[in-house]
PDB file of N, CA and C in Angstrom:
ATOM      1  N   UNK A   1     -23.111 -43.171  17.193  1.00  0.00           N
ATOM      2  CA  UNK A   1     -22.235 -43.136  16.031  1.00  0.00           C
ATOM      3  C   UNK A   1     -21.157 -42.077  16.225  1.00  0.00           C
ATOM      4  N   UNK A   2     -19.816 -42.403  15.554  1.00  0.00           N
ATOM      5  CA  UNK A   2     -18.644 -41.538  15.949  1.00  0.00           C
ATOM      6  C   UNK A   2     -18.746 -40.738  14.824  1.00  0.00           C
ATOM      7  N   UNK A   3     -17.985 -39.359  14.893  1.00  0.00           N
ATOM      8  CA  UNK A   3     -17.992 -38.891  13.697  1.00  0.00           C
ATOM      9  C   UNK A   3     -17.360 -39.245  12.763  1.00  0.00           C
ATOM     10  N   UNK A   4     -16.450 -40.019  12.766  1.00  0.00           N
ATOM     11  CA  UNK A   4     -15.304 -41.012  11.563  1.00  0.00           C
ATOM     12  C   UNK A   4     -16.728 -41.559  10.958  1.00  0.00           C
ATOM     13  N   UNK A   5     -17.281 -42.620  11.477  1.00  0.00           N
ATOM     14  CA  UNK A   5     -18.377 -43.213  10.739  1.00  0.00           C
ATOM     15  C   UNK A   5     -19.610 -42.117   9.719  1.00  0.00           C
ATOM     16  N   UNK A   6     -19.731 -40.884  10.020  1.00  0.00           N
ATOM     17  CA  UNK A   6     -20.812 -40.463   9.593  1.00  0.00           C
ATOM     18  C   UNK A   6     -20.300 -39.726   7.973  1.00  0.00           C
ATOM     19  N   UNK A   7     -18.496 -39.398   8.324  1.00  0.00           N
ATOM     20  CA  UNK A   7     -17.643 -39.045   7.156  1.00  0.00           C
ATOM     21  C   UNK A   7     -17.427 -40.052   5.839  1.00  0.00           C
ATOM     22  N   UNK A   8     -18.034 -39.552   4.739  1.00  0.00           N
ATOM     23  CA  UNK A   8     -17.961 -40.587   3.486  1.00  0.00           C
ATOM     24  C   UNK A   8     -16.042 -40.793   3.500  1.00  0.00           C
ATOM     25  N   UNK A   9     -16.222 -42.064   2.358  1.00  0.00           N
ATOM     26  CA  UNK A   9     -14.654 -42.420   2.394  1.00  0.00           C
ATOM     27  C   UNK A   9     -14.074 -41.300   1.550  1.00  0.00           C
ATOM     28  N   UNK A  10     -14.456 -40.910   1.062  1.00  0.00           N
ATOM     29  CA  UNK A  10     -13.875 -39.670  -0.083  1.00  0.00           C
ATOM     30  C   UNK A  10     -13.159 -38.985   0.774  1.00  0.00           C
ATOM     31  N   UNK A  11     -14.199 -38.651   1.957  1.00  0.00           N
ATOM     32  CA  UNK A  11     -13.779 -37.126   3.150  1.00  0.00           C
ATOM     33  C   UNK A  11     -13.051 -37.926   3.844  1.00  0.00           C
ATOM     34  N   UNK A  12     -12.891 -38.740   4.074  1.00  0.00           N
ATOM     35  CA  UNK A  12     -12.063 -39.105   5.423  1.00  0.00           C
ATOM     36  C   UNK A  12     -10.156 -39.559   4.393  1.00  0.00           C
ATOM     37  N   UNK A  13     -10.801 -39.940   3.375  1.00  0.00           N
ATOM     38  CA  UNK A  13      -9.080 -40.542   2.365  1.00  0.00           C
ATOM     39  C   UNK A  13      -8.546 -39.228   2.597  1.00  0.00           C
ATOM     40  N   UNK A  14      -9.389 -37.851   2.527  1.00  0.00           N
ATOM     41  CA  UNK A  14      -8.918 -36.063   2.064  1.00  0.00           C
ATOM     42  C   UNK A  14      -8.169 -36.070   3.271  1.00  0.00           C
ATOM     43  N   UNK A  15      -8.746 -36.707   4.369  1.00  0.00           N
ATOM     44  CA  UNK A  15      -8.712 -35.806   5.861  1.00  0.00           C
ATOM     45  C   UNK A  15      -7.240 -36.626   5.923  1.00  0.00           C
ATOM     46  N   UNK A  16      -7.320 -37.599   6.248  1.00  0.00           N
ATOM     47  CA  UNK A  16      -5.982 -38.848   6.181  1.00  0.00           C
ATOM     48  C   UNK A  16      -4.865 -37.761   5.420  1.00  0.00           C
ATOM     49  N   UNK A  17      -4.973 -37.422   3.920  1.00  0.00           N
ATOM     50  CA  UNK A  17      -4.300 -37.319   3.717  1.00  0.00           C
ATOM     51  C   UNK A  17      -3.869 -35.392   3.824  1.00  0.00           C
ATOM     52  N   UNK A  18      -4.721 -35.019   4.609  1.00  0.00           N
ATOM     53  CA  UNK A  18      -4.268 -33.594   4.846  1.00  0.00           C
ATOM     54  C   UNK A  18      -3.618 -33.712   5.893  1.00  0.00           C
ATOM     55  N   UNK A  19      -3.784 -34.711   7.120  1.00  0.00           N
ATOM     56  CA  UNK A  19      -2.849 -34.810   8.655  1.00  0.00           C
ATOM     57  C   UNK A  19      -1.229 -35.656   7.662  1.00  0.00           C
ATOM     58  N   UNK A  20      -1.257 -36.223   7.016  1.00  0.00           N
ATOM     59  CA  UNK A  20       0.340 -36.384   6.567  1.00  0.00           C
ATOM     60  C   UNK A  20       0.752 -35.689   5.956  1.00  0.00           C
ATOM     61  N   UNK A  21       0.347 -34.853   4.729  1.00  0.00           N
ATOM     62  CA  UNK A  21       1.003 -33.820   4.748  1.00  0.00           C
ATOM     63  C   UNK A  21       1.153 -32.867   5.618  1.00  0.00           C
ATOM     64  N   UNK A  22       0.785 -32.600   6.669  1.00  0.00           N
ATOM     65  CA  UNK A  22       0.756 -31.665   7.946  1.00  0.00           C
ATOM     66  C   UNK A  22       2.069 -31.868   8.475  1.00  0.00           C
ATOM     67  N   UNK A  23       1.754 -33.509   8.584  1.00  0.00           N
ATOM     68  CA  UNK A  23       3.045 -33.809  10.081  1.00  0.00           C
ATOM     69  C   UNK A  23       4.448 -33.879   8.928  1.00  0.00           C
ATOM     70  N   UNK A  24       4.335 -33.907   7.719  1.00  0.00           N
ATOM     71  CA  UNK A  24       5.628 -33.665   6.766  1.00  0.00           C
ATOM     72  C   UNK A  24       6.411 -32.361   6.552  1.00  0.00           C
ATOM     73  N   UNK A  25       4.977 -31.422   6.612  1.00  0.00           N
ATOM     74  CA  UNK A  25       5.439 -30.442   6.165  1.00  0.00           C
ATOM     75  C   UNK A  25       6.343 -29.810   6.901  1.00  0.00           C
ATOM     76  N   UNK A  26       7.505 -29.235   6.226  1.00  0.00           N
ATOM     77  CA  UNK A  26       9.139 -28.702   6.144  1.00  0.00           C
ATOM     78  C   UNK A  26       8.939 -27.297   5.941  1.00  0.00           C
ATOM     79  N   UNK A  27       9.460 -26.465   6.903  1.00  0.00           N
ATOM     80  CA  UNK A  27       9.562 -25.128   6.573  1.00  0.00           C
ATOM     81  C   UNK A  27      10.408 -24.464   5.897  1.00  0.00           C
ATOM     82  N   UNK A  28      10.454 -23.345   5.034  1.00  0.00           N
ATOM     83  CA  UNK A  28      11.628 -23.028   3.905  1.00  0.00           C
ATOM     84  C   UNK A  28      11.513 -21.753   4.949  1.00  0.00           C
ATOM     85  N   UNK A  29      13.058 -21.767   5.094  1.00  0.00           N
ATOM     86  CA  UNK A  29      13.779 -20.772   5.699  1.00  0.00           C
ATOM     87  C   UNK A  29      14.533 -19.563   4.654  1.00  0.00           C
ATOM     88  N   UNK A  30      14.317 -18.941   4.494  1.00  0.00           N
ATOM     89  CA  UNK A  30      15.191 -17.918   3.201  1.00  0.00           C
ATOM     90  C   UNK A  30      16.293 -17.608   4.305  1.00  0.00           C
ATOM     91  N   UNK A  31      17.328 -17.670   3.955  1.00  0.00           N
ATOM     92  CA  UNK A  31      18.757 -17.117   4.329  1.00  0.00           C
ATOM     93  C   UNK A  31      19.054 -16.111   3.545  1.00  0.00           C
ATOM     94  N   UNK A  32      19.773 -15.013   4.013  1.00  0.00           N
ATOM     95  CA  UNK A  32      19.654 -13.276   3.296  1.00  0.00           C
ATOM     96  C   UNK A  32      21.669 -13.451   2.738  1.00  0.00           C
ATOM     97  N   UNK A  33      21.702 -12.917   2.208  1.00  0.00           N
ATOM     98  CA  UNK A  33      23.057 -12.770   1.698  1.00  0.00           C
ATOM     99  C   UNK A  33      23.785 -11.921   2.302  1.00  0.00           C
ATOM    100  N   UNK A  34      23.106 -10.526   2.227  1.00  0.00           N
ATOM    101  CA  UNK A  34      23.172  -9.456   2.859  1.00  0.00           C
ATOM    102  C   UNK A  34      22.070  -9.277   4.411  1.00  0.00           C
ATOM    103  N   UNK A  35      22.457  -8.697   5.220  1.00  0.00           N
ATOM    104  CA  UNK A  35      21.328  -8.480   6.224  1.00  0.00           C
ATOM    105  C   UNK A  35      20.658  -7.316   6.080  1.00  0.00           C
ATOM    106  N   UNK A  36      19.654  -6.872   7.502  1.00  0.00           N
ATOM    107  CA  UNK A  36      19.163  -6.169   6.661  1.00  0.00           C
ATOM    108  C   UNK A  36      19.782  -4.960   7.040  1.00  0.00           C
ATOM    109  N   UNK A  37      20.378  -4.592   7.952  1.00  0.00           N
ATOM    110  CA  UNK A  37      21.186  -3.383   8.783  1.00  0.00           C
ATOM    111  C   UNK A  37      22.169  -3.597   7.917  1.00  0.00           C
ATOM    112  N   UNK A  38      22.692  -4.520   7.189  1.00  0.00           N
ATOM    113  CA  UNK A  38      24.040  -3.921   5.811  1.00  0.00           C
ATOM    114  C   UNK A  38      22.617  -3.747   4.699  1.00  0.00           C
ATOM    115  N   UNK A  39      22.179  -3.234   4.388  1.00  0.00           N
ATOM    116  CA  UNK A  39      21.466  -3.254   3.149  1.00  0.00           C
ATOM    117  C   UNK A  39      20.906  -1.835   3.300  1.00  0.00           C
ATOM    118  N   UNK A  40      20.300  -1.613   4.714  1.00  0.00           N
ATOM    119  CA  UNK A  40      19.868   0.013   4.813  1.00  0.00           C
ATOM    120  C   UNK A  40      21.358   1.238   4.964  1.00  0.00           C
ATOM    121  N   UNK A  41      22.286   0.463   5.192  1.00  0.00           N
ATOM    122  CA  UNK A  41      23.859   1.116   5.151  1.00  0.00           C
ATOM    123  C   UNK A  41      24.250   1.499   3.775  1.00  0.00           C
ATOM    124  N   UNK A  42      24.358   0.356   3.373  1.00  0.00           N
ATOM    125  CA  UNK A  42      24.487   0.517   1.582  1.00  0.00           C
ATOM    126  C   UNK A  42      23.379   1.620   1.016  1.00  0.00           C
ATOM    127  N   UNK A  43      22.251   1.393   1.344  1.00  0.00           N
ATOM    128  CA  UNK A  43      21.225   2.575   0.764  1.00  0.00           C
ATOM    129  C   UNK A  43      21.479   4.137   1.190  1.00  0.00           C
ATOM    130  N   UNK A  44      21.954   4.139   2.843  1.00  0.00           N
ATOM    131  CA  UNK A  44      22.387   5.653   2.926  1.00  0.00           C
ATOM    132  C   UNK A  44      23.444   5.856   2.469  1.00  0.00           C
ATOM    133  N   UNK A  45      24.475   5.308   1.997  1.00  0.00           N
ATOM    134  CA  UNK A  45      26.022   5.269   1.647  1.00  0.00           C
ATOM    135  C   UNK A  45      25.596   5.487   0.213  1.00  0.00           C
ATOM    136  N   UNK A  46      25.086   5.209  -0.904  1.00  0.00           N
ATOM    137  CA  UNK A  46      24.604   5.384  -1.703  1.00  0.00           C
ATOM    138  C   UNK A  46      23.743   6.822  -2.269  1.00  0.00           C
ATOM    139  N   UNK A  47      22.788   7.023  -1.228  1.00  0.00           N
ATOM    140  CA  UNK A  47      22.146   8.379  -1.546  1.00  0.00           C
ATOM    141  C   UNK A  47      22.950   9.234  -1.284  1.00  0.00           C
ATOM    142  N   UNK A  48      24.118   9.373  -0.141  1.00  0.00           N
ATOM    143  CA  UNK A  48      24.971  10.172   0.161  1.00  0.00           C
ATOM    144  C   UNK A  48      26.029  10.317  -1.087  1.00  0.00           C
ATOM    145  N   UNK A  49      26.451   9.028  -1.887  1.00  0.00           N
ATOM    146  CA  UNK A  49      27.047   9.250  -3.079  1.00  0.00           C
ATOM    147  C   UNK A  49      26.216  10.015  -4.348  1.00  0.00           C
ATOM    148  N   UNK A  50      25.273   9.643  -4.337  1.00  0.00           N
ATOM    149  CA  UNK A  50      24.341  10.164  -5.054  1.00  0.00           C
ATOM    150  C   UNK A  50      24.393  11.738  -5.488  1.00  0.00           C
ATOM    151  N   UNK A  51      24.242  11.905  -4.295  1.00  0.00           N
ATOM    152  CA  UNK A  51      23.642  13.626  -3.172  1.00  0.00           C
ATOM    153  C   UNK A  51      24.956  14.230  -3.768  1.00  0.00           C
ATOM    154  N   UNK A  52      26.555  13.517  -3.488  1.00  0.00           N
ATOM    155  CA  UNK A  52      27.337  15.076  -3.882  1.00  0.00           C
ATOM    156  C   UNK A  52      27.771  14.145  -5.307  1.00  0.00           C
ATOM    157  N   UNK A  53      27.909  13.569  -5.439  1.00  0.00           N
ATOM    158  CA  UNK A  53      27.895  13.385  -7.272  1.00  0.00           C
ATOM    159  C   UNK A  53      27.101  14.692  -7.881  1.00  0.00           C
ATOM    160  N   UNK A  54      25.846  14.331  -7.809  1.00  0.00           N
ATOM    161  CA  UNK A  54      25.136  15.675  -8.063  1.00  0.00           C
ATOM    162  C   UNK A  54      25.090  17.194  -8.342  1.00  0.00           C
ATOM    163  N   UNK A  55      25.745  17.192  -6.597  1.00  0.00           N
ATOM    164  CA  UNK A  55      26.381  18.701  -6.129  1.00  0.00           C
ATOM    165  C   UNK A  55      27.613  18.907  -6.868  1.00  0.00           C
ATOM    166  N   UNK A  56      28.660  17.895  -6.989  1.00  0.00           N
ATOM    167  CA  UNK A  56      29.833  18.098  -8.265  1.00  0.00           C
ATOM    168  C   UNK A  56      29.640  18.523  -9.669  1.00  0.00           C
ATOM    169  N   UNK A  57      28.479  18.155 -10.104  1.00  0.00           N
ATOM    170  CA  UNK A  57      28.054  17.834 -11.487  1.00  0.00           C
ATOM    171  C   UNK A  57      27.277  19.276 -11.678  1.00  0.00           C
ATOM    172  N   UNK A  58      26.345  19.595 -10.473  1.00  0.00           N
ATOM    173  CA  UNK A  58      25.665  21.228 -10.364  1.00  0.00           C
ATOM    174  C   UNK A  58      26.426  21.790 -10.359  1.00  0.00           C
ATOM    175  N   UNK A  59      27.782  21.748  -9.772  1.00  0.00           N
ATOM    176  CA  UNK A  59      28.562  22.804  -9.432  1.00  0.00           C
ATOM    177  C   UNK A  59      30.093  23.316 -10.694  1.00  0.00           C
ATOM    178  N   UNK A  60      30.367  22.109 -11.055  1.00  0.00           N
ATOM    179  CA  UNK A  60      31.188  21.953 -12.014  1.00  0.00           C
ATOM    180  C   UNK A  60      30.941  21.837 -13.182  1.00  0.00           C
ATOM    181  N   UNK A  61      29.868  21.123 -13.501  1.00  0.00           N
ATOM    182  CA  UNK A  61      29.552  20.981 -15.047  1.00  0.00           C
ATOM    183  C   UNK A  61      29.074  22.281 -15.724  1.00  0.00           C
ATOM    184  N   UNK A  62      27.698  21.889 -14.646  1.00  0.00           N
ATOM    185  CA  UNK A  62      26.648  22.604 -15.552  1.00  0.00           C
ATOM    186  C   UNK A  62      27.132  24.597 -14.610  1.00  0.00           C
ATOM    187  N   UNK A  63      27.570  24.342 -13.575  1.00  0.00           N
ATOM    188  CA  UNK A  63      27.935  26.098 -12.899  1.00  0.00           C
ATOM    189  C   UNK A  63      29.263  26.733 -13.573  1.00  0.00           C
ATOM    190  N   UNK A  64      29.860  27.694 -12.900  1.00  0.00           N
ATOM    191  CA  UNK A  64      30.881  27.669 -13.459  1.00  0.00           C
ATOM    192  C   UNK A  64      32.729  27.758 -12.606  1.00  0.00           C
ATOM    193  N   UNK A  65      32.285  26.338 -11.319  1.00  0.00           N
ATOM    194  CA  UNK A  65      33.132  26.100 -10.779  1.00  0.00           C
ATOM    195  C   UNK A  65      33.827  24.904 -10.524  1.00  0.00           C
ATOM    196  N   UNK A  66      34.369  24.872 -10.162  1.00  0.00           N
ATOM    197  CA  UNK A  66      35.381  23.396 -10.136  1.00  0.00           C
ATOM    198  C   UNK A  66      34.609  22.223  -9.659  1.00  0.00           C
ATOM    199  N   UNK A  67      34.718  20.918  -9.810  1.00  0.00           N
ATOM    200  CA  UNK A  67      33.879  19.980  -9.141  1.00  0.00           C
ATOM    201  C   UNK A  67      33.912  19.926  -7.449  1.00  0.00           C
ATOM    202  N   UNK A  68      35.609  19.614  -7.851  1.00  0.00           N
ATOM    203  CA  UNK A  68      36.246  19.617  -6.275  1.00  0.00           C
ATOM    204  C   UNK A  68      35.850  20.665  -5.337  1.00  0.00           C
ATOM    205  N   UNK A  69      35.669  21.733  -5.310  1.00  0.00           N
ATOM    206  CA  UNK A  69      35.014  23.131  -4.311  1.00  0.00           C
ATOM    207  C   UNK A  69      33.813  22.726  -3.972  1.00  0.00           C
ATOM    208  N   UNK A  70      32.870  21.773  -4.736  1.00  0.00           N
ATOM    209  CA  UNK A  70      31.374  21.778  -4.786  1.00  0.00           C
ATOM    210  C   UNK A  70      31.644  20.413  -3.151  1.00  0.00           C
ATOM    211  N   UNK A  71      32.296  20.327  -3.012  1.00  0.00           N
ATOM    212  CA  UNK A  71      32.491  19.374  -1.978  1.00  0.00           C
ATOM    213  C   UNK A  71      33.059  20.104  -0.522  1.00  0.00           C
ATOM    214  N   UNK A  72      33.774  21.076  -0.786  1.00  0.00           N
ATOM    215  CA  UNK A  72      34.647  22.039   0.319  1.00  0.00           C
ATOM    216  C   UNK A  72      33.275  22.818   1.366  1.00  0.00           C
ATOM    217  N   UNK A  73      33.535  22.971   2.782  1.00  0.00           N
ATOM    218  CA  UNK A  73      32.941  23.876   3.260  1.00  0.00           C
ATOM    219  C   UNK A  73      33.143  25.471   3.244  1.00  0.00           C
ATOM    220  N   UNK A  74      34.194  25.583   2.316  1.00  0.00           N
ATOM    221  CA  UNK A  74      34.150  27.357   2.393  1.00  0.00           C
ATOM    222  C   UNK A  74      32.822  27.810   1.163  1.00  0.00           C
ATOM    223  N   UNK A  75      32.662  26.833   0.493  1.00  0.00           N
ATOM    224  CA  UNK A  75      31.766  26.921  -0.549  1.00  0.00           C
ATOM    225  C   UNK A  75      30.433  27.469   0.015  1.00  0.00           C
ATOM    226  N   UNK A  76      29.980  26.831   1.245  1.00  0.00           N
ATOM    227  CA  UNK A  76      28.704  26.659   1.487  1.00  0.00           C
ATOM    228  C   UNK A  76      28.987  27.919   2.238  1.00  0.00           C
ATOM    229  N   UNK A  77      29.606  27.900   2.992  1.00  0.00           N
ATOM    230  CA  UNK A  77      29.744  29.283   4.152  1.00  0.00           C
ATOM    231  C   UNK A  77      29.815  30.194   2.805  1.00  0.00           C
ATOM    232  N   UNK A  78      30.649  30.452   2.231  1.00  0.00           N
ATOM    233  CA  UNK A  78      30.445  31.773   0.999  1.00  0.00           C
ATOM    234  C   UNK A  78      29.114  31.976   0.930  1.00  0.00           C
ATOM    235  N   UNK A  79      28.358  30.813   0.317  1.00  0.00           N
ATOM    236  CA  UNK A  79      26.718  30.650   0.203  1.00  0.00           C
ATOM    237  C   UNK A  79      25.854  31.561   1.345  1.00  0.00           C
ATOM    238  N   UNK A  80      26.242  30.871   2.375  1.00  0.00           N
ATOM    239  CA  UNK A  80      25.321  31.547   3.462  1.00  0.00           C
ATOM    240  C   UNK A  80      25.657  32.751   3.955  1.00  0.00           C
ATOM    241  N   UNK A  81      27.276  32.997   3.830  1.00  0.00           N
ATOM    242  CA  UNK A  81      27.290  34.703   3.796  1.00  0.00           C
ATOM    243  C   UNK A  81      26.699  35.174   2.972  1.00  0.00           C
ATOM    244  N   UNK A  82      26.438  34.897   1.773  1.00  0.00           N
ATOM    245  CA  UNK A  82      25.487  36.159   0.664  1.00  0.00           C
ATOM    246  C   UNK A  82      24.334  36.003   1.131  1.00  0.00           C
ATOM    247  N   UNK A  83      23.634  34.837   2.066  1.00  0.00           N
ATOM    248  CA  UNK A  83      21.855  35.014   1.848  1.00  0.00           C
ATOM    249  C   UNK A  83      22.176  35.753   3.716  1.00  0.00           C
ATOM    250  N   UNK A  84      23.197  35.570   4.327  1.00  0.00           N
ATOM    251  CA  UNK A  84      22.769  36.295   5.166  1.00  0.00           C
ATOM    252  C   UNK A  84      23.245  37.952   5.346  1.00  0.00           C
ATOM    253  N   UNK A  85      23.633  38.227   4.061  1.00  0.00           N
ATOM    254  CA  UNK A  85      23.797  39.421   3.881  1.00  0.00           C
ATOM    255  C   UNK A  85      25.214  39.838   4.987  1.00  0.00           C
ATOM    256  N   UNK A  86      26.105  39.444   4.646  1.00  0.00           N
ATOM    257  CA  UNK A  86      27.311  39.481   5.251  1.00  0.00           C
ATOM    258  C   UNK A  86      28.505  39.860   4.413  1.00  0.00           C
TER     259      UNK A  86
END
């Protein structure tokens, strides 16, 4: 006896119909809008906006200096001359 014969018709209609949906089945491809090397760009381009938005807003708003300086490098060098005692 083959094994087709020993399979009730129930199991074998299932089996039939699990090999056509098999040989049908269509793969879904997602296509990206963005990729992903522009998407991790945008995210550092972003935190970097973030980062001196911030430093403008520390420095100008709430300190008691201009926004625009909070962006300048004489700012920071001033900075590190006082902690290095200069």
């Amino acid at each position: 006896m083959t094994e087709e014969i020993k399979i009730s018709g129930r199991r074998q209609r299932k089996l039939e119909h699990a090999k056509k949906a098999e040989s049908k089945r269509t793969y879904w491809v997602q296509i990206r809008m963005f990729p992903i090397w522009l998407r991790i760009l945008i995210i550092i381009a972003l935190f970097f906006g973030a980062a001196a938005a911030g430093l403008m807003v520390g420095y100008g708003v709430i300190g008691s200096g201009t926004t625009k300086d909070a962006l300048k490098w004489e700012t920071y060098q001033h900075i590190l001359d006082i902690k290095d005692g200069k």
